[in-house]
Every structure is written in C-alpha cells, then in structure tokens.
Protein backbone atom coordinates (compact mmCIF):
# COMPACT_ATOMS: atom_id res chain seq x y z
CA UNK A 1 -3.30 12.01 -4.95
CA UNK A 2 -0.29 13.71 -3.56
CA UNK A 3 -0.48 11.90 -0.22
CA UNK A 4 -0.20 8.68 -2.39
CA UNK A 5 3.02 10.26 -4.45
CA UNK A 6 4.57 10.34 -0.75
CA UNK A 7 3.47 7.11 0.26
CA UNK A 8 4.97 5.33 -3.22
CA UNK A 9 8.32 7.62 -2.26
CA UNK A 10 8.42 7.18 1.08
CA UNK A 11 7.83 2.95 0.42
CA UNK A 12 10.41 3.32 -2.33
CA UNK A 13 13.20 5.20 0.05
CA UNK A 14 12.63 2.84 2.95
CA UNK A 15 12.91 -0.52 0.72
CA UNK A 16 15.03 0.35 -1.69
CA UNK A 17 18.07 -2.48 -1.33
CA UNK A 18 19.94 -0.61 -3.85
CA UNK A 19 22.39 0.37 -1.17
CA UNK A 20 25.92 -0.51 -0.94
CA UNK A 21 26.47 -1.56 2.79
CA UNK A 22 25.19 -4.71 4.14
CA UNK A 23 24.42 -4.05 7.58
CA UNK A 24 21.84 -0.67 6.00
CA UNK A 25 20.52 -3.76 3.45
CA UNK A 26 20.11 -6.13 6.23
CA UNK A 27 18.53 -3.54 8.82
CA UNK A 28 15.99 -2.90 5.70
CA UNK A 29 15.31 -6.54 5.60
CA UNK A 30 14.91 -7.03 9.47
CA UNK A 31 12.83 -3.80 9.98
CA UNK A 32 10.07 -5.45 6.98
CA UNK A 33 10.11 -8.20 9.33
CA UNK A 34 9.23 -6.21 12.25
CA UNK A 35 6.10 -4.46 10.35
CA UNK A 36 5.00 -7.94 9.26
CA UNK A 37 5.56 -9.80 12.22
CA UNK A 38 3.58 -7.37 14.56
CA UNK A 39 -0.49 -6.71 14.58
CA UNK A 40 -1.55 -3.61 14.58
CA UNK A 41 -5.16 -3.47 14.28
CA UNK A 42 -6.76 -2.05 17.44
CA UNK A 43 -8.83 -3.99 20.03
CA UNK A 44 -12.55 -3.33 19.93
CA UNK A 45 -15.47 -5.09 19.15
CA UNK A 46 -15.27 -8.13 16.92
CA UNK A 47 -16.72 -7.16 13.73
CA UNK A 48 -14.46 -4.03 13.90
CA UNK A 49 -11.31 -5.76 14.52
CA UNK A 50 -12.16 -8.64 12.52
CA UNK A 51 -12.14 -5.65 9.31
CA UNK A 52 -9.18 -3.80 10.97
CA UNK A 53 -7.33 -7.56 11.08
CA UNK A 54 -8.48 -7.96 6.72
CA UNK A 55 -6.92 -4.52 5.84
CA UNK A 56 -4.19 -5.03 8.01
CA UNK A 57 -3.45 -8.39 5.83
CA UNK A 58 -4.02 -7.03 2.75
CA UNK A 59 -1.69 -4.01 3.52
CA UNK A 60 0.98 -6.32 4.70
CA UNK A 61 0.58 -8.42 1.27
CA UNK A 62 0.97 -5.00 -0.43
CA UNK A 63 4.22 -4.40 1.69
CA UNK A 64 5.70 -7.76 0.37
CA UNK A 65 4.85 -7.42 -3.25
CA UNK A 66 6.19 -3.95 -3.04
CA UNK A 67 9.51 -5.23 -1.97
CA UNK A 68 10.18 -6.89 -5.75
CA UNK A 69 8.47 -4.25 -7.36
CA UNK A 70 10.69 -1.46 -5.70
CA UNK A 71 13.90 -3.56 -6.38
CA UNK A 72 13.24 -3.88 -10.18
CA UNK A 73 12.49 -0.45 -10.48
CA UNK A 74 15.51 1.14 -9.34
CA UNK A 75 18.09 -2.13 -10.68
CA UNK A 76 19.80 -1.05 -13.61
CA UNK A 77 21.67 -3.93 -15.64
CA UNK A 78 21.64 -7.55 -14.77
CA UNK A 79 18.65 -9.78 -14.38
CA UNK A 80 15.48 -8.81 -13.35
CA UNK A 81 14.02 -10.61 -9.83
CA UNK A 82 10.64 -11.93 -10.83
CA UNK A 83 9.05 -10.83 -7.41
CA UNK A 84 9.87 -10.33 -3.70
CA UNK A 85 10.15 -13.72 -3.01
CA UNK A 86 13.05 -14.51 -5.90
CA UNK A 87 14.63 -11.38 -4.58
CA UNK A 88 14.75 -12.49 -1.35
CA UNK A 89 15.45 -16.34 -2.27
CA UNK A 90 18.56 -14.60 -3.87
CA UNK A 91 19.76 -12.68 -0.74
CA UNK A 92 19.67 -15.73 1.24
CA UNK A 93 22.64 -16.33 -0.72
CA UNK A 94 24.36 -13.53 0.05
CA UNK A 95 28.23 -13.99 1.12
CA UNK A 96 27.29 -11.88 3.96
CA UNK A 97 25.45 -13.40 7.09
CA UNK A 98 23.56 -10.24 7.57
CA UNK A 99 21.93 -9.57 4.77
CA UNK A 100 21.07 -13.75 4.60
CA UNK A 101 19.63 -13.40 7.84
CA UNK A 102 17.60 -10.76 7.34
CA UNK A 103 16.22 -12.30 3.93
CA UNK A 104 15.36 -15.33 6.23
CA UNK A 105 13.62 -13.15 8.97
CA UNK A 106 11.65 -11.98 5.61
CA UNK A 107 10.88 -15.38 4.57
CA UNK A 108 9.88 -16.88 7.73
CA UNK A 109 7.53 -13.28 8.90
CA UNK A 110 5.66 -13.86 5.41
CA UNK A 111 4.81 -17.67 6.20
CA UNK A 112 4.14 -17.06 9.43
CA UNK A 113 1.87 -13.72 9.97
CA UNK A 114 0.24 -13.05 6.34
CA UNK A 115 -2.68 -15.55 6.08
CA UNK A 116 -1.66 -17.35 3.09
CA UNK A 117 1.67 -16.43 3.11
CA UNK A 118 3.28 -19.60 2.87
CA UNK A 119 1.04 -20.73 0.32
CA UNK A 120 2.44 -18.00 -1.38
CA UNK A 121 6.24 -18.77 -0.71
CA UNK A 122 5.81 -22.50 -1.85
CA UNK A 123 4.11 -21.29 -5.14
CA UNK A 124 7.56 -20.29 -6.26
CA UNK A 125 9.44 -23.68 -7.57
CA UNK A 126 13.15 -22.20 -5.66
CA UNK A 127 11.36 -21.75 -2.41
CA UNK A 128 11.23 -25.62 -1.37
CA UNK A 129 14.58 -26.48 -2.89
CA UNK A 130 16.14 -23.74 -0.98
CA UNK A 131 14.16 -25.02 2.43
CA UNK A 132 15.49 -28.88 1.22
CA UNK A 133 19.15 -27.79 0.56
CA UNK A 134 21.59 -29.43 2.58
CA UNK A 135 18.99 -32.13 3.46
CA UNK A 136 18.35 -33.79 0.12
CA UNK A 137 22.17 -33.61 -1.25
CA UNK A 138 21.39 -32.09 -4.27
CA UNK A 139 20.26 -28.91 -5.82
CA UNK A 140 21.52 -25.18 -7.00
CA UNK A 141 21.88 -23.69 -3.71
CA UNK A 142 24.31 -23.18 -0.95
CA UNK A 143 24.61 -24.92 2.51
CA UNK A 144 24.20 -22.23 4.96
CA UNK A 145 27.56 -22.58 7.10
CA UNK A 146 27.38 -20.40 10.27
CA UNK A 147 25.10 -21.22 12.75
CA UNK A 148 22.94 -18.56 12.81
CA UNK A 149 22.28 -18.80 9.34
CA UNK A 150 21.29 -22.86 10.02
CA UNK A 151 19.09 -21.61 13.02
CA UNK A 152 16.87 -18.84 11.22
CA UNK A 153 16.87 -21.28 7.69
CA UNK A 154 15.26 -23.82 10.26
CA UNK A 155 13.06 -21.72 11.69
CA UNK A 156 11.61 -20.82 8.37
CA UNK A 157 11.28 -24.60 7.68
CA UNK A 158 8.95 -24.14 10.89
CA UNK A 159 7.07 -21.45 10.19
CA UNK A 160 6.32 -23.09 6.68
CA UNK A 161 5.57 -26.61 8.48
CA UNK A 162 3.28 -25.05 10.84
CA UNK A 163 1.28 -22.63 8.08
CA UNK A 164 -2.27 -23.20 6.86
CA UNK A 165 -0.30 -24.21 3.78
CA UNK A 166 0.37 -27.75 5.19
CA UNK A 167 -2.78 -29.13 4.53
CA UNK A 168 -2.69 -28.15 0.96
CA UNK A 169 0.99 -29.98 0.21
CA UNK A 170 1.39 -33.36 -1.07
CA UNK A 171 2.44 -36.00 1.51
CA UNK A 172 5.76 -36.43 0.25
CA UNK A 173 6.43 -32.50 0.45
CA UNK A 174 5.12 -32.86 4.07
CA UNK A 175 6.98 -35.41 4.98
CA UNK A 176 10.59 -34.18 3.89
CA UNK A 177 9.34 -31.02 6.15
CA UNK A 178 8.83 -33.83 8.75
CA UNK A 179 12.34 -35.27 8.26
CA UNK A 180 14.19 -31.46 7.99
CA UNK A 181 12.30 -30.89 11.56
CA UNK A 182 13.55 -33.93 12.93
CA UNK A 183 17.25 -33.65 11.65
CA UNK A 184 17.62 -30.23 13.24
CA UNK A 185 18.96 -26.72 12.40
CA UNK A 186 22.49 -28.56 12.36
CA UNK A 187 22.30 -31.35 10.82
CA UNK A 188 25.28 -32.20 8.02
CA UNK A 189 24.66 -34.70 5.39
CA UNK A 190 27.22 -37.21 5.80
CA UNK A 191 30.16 -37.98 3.53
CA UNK A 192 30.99 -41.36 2.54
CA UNK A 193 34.34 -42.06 1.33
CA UNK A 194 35.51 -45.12 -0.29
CA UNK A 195 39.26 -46.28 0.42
CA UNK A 196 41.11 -47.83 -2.81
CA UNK A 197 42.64 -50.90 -1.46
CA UNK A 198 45.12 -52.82 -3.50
C-alpha cells in the first residue's frame, strides 16, 4: 500500500497543471508525450514482449486518464474538465503557443502510440470539430495562427488519419480527414468579399 500512496503522489506532483507559468505547464505536457510516445517493454522472446507490450498499453492508458483525473482534483472553482481529453481540447486554446503545443504533442502521442487511442480521442464530440476548425468555416474554436501551432494541429490530423480508428469512421468523416491532408498545415479558408456598386 504505501508504495501505491507514492506512486498516486508522485503522478499527482508530476501532472499537476495547476501551475502558474506556461513554459513549467507546457514542459508537463511535452514530457507526457515523451512517456507515451516511447516503448519501453524489453526485447525478448515473443510471448514475453508481446505481455510486456499489453501492460505497457494499459499503463500508458492509465497515464492519460490520470491526466483529467489529477486536474479535477486539485481545480478549485470554475468548471470541471470531463476527462483528459476535454482538458487538453481546452489547452489547445490556450493564448500561449506553448502550452497549445504541448496539448497537441498530447493529442497526437495518444492517437498515435496507445492502441485505440484515437478511437478514444474521436469518441469525444469536440475532438473532430477542433481537428475540422479552420477547414470547415464554422464551429466554437479558434484558428491556430502561428505556424507551429498549424504544423503540430496537422500532424495530429495525421496521426488520427493514419490510426486503426480509420476504418471504424464514416466515409464522410474520412474524407474531410482526406481533404484537411490535402489542404495542408497552412491552408486559410478564403474570404470572399462583395463590392457595393452603385
């Protein structure tokens, strides 16, 4: 039991977003991404690292979850984030490019290196209307403006394109991916403007 008190504290100290200065939130953000971009189950034989590769998955899906969990916990006032991805959906609309970056490193190391990770992304009704903002000229989001922020939102269009989770979307949701991928990180809807005439 105690060694699972200092796990919870020690999970609670290194997540906790509660923290005042961006760069410390963002550097929280990017060094979740490192844990769940990386494997870490050791080569041996098959059956062995085929189990070491399940509890590494499962851990990694704890990690996540944790996240939201953590952040509710220790939030006092104000609305409560449903779960890690709403919390993180809500960074990525941070006025500061570092902590929306890092929420986006987040978002694309979950649909890209937990199994059904995008599947569990998409199951969360924000999570494709943030990935269509910008492209579909509507919705409650904004239009990431620096370049960075454009590059690592497309990359997370990628990662989600490229998931297991394709083959279980509609071909309409597909093919707005499809069209996203094609436009480009950069891509600007245009503006039409009508001239009055006399």
């Amino acid at each position: 039991r105690p060694h699972q008190n200092h796990q919870a504290l020690l999970c609670e100290a290194w997540l906790s977003l509660h923290v005042a200065q961006p760069k410390l939130k963002s550097a929280i953000l990017v060094s979740m991404a490192h844990v769940l971009e990386h494997g870490y189950a050791a080569r041996s034989n098959l059956q062995e690292l085929e189990s070491r590769q399940q509890e590494e998955q499962a851990l990694k899906k704890q990690l996540y979850g944790l996240l939201g969990r953590i952040y509710n916990s220790r939030r006092r006032g104000g609305p409560l984030q449903e779960d890690s991805t709403d919390l993180l959906i809500s960074l990525t609309q941070s006025p500061l490019v570092e902590v929306r970056l890092g929420a986006y490193r987040v978002l694309t190391a979950v649909a890209m290196h937990l199994e059904t990770g995008a599947q569990i992304l998409l199951q969360n009704a924000s999570f494709f209307e943030l990935l269509m903002q910008g492209h579909d000229g509507k919705g409650q989001f904004m239009e990431e403006k620096t370049k960075e922020g454009r590059e690592a939102k497309y990359r997370l269009v990628q990662a989600v394109y490229q998931s297991p989770a394709k083959g279980l979307l509609a071909d309409a949701i597909v093919k707005q991916l499809e069209t996203v991928l094609q436009r480009g990180p950069h891509y600007v809807k245009a503006q039409t403007w009508e001239l009055a005439t006399e």
